[in-house]
N, C-alpha and C. Protein backbone atom coordinates (compact mmCIF):
# COMPACT_ATOMS: atom_id res chain seq x y z
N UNK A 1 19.23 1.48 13.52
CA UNK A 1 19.77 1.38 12.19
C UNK A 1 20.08 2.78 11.71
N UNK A 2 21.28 2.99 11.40
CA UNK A 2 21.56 4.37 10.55
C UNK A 2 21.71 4.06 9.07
N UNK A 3 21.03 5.47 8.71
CA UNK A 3 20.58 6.01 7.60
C UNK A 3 21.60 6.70 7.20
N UNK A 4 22.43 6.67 5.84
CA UNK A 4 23.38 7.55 5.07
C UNK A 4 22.13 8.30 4.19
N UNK A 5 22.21 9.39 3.87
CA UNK A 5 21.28 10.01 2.49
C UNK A 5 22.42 10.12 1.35
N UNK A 6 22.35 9.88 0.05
CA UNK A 6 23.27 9.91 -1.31
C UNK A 6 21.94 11.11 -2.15
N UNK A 7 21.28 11.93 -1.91
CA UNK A 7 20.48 12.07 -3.42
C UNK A 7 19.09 11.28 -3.09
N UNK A 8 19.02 10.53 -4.08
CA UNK A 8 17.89 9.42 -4.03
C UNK A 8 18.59 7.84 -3.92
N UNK A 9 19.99 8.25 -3.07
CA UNK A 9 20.08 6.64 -2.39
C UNK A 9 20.57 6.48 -1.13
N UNK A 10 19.93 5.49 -0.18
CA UNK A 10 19.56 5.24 1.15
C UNK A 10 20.70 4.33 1.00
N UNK A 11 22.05 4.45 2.46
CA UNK A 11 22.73 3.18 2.78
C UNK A 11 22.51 2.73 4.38
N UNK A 12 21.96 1.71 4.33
CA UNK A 12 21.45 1.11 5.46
C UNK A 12 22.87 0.94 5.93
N UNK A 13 22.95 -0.06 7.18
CA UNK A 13 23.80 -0.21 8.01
C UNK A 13 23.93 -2.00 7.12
N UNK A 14 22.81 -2.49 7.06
CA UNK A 14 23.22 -3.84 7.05
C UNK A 14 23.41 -3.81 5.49
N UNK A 15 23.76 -2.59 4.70
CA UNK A 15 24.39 -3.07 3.07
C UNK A 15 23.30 -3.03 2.23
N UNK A 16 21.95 -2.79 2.36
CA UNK A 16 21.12 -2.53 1.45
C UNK A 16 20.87 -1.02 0.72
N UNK A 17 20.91 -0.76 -0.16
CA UNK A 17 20.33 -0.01 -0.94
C UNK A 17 19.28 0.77 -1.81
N UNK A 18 18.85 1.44 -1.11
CA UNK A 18 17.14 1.59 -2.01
C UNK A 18 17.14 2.60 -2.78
N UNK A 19 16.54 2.83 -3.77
CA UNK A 19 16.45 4.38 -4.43
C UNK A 19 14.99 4.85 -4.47
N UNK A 20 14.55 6.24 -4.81
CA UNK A 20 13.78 6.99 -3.89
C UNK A 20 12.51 6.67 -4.07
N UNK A 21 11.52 6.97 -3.43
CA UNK A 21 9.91 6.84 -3.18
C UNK A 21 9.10 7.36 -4.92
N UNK A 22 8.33 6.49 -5.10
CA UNK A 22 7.50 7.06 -6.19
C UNK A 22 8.02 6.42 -7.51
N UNK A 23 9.55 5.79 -7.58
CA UNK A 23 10.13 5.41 -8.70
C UNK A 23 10.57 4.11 -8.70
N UNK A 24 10.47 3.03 -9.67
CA UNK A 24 10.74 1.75 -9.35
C UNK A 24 11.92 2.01 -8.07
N UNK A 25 11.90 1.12 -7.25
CA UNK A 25 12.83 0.78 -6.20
C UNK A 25 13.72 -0.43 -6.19
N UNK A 26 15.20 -0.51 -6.45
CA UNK A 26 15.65 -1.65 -6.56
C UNK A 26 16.49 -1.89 -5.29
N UNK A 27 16.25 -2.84 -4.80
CA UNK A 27 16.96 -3.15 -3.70
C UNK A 27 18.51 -4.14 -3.98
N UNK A 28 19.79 -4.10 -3.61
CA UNK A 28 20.82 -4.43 -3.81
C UNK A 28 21.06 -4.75 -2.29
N UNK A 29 21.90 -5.90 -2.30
CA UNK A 29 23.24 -6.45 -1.26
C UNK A 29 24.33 -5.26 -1.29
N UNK A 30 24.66 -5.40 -0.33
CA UNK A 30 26.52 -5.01 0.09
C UNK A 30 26.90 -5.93 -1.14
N UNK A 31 26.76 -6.95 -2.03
CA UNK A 31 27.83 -7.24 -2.78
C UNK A 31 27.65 -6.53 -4.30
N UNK A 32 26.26 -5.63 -4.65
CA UNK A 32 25.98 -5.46 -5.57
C UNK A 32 25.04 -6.16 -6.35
N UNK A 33 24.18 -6.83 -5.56
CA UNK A 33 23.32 -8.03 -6.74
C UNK A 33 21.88 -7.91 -6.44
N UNK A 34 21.56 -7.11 -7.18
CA UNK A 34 19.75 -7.09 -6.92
C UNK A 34 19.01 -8.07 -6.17
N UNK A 35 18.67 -7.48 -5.50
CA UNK A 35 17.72 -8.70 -4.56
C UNK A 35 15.90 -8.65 -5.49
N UNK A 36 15.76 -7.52 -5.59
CA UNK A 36 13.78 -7.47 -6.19
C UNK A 36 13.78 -5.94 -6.44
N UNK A 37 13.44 -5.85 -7.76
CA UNK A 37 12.95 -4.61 -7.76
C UNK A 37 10.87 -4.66 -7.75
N UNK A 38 10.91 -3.15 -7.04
CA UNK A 38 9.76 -2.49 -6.36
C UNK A 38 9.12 -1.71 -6.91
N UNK A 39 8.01 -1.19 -7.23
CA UNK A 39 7.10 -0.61 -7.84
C UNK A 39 6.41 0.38 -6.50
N UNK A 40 6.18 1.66 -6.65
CA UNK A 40 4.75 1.97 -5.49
C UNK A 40 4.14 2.86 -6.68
N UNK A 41 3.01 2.38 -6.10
CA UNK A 41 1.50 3.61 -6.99
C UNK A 41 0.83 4.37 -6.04
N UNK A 42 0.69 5.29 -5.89
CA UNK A 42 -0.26 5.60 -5.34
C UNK A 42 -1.58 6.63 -5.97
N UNK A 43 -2.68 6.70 -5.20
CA UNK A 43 -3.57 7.29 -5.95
C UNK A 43 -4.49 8.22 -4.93
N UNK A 44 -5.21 9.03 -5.14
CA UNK A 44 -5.95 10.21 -4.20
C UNK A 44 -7.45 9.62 -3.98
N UNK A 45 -7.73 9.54 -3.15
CA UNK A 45 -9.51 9.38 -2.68
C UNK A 45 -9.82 10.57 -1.50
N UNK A 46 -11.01 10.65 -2.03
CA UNK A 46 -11.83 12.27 -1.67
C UNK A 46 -13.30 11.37 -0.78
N UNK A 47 -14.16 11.96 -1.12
CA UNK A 47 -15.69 11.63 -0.38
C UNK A 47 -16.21 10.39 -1.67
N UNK A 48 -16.03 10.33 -2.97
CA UNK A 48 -16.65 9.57 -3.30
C UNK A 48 -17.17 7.88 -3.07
N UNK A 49 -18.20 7.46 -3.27
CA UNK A 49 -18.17 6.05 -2.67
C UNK A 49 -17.07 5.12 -3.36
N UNK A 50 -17.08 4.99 -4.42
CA UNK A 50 -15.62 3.37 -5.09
C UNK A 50 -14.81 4.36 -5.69
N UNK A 51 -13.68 4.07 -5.23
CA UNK A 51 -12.64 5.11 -6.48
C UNK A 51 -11.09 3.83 -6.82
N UNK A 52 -11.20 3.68 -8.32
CA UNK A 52 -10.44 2.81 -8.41
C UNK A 52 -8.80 3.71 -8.86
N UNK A 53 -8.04 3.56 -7.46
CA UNK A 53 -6.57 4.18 -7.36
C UNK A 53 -5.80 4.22 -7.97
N UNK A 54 -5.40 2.89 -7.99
CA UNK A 54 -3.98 2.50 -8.68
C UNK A 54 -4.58 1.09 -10.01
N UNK A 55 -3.97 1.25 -10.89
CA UNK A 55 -4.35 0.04 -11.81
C UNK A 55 -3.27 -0.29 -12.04
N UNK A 56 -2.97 -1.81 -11.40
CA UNK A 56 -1.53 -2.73 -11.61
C UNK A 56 -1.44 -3.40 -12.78
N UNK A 57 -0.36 -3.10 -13.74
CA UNK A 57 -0.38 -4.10 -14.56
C UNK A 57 -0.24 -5.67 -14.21
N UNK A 58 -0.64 -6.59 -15.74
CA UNK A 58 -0.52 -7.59 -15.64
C UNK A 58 0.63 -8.41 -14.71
N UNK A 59 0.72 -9.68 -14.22
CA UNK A 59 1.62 -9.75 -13.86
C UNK A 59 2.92 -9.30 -12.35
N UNK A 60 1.42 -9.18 -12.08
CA UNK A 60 2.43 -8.11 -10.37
C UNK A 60 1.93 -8.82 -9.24
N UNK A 61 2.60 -8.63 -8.10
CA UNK A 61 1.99 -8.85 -6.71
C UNK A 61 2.72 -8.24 -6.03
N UNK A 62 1.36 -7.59 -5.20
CA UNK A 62 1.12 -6.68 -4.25
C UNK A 62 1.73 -7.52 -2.94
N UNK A 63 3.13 -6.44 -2.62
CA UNK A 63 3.57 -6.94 -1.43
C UNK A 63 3.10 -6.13 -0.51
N UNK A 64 2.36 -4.92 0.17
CA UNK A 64 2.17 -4.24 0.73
C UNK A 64 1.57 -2.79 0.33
N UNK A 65 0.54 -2.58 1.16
CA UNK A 65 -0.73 -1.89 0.72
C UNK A 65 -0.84 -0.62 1.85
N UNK A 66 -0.65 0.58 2.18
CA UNK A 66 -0.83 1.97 3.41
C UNK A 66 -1.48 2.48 2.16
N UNK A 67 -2.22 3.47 3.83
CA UNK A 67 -3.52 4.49 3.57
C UNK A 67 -2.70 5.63 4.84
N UNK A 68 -2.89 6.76 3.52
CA UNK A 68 -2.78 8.09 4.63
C UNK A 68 -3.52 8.68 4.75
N UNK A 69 -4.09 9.10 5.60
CA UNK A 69 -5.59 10.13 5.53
C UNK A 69 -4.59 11.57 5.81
N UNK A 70 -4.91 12.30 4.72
CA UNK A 70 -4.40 13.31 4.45
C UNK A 70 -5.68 14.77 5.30
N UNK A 71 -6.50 14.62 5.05
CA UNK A 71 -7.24 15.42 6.07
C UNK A 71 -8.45 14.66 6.47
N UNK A 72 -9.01 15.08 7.96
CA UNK A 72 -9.89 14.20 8.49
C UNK A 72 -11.34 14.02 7.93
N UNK A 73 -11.72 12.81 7.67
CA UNK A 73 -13.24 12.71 7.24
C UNK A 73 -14.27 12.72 7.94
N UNK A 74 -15.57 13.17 7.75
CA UNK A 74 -16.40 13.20 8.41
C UNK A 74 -17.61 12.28 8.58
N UNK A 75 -18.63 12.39 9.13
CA UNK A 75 -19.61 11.66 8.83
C UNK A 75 -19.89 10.43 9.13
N UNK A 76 -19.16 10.06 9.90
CA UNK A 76 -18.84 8.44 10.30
C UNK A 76 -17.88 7.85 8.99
N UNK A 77 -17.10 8.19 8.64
CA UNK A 77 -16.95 7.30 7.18
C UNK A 77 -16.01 6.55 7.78
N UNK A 78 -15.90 5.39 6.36
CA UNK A 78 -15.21 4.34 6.81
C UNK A 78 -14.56 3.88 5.15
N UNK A 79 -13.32 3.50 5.21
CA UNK A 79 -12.15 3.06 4.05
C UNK A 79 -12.00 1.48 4.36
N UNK A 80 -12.36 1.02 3.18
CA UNK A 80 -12.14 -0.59 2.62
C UNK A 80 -10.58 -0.18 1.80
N UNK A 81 -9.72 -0.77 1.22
CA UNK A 81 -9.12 -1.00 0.09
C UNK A 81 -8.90 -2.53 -0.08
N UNK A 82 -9.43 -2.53 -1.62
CA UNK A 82 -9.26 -4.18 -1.93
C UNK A 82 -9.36 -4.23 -3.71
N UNK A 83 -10.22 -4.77 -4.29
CA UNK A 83 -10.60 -4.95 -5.16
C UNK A 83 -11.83 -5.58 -5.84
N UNK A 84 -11.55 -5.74 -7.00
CA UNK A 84 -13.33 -6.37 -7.23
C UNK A 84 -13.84 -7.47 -6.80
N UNK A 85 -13.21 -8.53 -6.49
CA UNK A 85 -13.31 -9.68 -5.72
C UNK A 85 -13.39 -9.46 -4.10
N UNK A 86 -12.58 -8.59 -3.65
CA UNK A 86 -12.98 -8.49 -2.25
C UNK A 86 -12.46 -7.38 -1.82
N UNK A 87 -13.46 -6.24 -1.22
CA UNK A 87 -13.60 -4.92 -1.05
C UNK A 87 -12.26 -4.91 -0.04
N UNK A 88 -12.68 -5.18 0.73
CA UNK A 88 -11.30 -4.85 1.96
C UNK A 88 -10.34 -5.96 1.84
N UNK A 89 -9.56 -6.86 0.97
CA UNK A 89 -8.63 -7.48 1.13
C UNK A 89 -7.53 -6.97 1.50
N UNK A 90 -7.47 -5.70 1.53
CA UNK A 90 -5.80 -5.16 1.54
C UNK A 90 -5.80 -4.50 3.19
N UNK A 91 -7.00 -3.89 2.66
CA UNK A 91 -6.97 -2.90 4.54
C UNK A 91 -8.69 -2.53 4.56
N UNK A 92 -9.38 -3.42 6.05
CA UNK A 92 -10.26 -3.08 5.87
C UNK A 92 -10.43 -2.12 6.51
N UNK A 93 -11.72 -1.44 6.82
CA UNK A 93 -12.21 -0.70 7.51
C UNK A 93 -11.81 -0.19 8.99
N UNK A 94 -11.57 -1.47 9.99
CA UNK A 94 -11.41 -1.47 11.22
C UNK A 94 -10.12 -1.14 11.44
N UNK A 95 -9.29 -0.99 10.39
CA UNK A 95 -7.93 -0.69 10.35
C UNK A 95 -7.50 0.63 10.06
N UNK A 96 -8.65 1.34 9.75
CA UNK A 96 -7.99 3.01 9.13
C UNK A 96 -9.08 3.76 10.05
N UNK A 97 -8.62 5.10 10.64
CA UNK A 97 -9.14 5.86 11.73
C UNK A 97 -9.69 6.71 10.87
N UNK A 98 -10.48 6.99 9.87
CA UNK A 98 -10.53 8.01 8.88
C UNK A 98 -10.39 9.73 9.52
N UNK A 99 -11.14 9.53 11.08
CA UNK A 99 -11.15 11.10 11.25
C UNK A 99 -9.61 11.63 11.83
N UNK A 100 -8.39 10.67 11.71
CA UNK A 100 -7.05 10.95 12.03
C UNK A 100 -6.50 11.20 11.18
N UNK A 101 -6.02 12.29 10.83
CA UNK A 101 -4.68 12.04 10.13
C UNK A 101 -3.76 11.03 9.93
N UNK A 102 -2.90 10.12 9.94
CA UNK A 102 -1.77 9.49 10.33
C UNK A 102 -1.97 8.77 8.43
N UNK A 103 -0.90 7.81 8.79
CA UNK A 103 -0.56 6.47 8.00
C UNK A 103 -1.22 5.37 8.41
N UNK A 104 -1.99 4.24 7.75
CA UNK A 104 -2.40 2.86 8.62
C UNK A 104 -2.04 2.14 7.27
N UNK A 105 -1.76 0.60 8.01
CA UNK A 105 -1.70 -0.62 7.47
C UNK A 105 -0.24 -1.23 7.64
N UNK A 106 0.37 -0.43 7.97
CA UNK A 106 1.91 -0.70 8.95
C UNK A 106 2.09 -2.04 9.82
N UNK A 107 0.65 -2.43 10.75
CA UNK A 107 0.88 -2.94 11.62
C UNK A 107 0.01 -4.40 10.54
N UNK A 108 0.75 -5.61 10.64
CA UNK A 108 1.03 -6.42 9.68
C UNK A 108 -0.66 -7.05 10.06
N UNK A 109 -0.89 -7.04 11.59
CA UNK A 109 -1.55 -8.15 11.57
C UNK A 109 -3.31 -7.13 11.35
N UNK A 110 -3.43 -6.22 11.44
CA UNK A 110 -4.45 -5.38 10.64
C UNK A 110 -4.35 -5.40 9.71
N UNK A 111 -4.07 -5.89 8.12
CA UNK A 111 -4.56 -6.05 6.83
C UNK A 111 -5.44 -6.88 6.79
N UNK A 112 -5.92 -7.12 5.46
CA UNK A 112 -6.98 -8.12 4.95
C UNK A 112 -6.69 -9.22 4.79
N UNK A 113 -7.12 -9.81 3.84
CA UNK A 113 -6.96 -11.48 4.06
C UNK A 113 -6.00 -11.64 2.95
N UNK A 114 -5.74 -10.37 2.04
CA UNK A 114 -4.42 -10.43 0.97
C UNK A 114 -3.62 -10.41 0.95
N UNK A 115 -3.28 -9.78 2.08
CA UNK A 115 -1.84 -9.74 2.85
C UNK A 115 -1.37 -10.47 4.07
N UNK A 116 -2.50 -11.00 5.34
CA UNK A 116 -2.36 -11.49 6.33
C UNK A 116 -3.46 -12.72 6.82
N UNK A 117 -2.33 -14.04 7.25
CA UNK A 117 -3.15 -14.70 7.35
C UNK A 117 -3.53 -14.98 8.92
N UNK A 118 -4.28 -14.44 9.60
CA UNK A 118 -5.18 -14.72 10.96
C UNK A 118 -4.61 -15.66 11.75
N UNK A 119 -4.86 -16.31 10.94
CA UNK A 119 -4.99 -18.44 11.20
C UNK A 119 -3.24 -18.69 11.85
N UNK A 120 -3.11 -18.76 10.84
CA UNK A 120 -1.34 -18.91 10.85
C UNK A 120 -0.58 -17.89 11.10
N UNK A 121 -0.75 -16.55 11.38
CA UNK A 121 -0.16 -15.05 11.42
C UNK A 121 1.26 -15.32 10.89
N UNK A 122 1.11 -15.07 9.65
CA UNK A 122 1.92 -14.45 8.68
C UNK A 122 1.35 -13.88 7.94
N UNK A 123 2.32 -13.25 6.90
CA UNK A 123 2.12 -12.31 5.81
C UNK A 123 2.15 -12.57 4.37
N UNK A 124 1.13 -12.15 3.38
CA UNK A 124 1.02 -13.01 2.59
C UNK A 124 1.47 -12.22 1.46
N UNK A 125 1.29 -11.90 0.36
CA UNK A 125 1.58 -11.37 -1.18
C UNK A 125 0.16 -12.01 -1.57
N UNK A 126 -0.39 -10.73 -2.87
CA UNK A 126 -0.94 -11.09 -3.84
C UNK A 126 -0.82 -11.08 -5.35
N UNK A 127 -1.07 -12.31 -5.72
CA UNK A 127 -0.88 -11.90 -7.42
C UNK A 127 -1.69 -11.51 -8.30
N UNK A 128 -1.43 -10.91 -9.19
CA UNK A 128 -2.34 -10.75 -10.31
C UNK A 128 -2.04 -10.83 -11.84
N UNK A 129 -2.30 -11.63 -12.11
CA UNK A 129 -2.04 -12.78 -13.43
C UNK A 129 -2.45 -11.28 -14.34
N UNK A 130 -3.73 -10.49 -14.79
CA UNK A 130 -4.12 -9.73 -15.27
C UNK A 130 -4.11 -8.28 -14.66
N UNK A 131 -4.12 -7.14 -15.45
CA UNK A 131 -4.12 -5.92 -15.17
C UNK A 131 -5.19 -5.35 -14.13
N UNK A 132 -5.28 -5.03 -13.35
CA UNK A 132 -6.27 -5.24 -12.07
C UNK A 132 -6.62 -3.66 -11.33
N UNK A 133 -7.55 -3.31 -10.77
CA UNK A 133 -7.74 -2.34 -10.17
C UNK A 133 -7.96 -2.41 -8.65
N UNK A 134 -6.74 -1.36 -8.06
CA UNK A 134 -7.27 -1.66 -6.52
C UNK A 134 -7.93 -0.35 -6.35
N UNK A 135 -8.89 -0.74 -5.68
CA UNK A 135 -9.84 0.03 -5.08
C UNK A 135 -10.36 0.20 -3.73
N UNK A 136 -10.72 1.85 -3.65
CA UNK A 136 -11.08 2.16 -2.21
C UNK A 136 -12.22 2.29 -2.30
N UNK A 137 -13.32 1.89 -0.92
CA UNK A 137 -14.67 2.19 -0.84
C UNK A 137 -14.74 2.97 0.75
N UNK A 138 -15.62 4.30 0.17
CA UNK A 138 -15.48 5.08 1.28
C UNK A 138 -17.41 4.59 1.64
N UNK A 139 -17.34 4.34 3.32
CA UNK A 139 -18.87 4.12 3.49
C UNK A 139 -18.97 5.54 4.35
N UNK A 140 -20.61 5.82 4.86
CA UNK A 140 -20.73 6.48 5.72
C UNK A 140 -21.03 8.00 5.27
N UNK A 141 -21.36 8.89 5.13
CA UNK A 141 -21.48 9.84 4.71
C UNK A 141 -20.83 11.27 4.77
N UNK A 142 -19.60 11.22 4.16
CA UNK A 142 -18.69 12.24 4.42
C UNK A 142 -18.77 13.52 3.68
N UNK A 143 -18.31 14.39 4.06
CA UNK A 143 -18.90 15.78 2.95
C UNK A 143 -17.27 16.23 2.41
N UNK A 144 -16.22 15.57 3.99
CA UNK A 144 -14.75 15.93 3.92
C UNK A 144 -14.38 15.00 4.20
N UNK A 145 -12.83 15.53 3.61
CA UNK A 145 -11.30 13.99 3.94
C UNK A 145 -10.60 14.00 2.54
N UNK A 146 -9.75 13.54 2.85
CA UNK A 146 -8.70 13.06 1.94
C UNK A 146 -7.85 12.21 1.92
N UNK A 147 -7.54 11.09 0.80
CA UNK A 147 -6.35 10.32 1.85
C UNK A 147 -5.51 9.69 0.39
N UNK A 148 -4.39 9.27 0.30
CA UNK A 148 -3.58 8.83 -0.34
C UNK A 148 -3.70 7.72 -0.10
N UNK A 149 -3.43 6.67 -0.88
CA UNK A 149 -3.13 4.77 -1.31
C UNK A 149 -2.10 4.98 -1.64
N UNK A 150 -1.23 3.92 -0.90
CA UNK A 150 0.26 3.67 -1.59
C UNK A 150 -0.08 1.89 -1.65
N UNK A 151 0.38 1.59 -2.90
CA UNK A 151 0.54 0.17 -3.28
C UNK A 151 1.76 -0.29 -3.66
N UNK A 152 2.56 -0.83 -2.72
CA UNK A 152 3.99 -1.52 -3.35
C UNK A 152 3.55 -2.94 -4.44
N UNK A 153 4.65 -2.97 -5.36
CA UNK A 153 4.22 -4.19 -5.84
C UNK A 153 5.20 -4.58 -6.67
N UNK A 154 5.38 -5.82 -6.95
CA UNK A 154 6.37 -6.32 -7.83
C UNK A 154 6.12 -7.04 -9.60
N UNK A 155 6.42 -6.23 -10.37
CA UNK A 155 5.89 -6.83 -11.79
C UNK A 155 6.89 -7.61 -12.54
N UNK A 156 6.29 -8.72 -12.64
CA UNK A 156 7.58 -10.01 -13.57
C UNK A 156 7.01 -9.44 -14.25
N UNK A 157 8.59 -10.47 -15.13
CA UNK A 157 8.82 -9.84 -16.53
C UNK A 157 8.33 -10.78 -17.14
């Protein structure tokens, strides 16, 4: 697939349109007609044990949830992201390498049970009727690390 760059707009090959990272994202047809606009949040986690990232307003669902470990952690640690109902729904533990650098949660069928269903392997969306906090839980005892949450998500109106 080739990539045109405009600024802060992407022209795919197959006619879609995106505008840039960090700012609502609206996606358009080759004919001009919004398909969904996109939301990403992201938020910073360090060594602490719960750090609540991103707070979605009312009304959204979370189409897709990455973790970057920005520098390596120590200590055995280990990254949940989920929320108050369920720690790792988004990306558990077994899914993020903490002492790597990289990006995780890419690969569809490593998310949680908020995004992917096992059983049936597909991919799911979550909603949230109310203003909600996703949250990371770092286990294990780290002294270092760093890592970024990116949360895509979509907020009706």
């Amino acid at each position: 697939m080739g990539i045109t760059h405009f600024g802060s707009i992407s022209a795919f090959d197959e006619g879609y349109y995106v505008g840039k990272k960090d700012e609502e994202i609206k996606v358009i047809d080759s004919n001009g007609n919004l398909i969904k606009g996109l939301n990403i949040a992201s938020g910073n986690i360090g060594t602490s044990t719960v750090n609540a990232v991103v707070t979605l307003p009312a009304m959204s669902i979370v189409t897709d949830v990455l973790v970057k470990i920005n520098s390596a952690y120590n200590g055995s640690a280990t990254i949940d992201i989920g929320d108050a109902s369920d720690a790792d729904g988004f990306l558990p533990n077994t899914s993020i390498t903490t002492a790597t650098p990289g990006v995780y949660g890419g690969n569809v069928a490593t998310r949680g049970a908020y995004l992917y269903d096992g059983t049936n392997k597909t991919s799911l969306r979550k909603f949230y009727a109310s203003a909600t906090d996703i949250k990371a839980t770092v286990g294990g005892t780290p002294t270092t690390g760093s890592a970024t949450v990116y949360v895509v998500y979509i907020k009706l109106v």
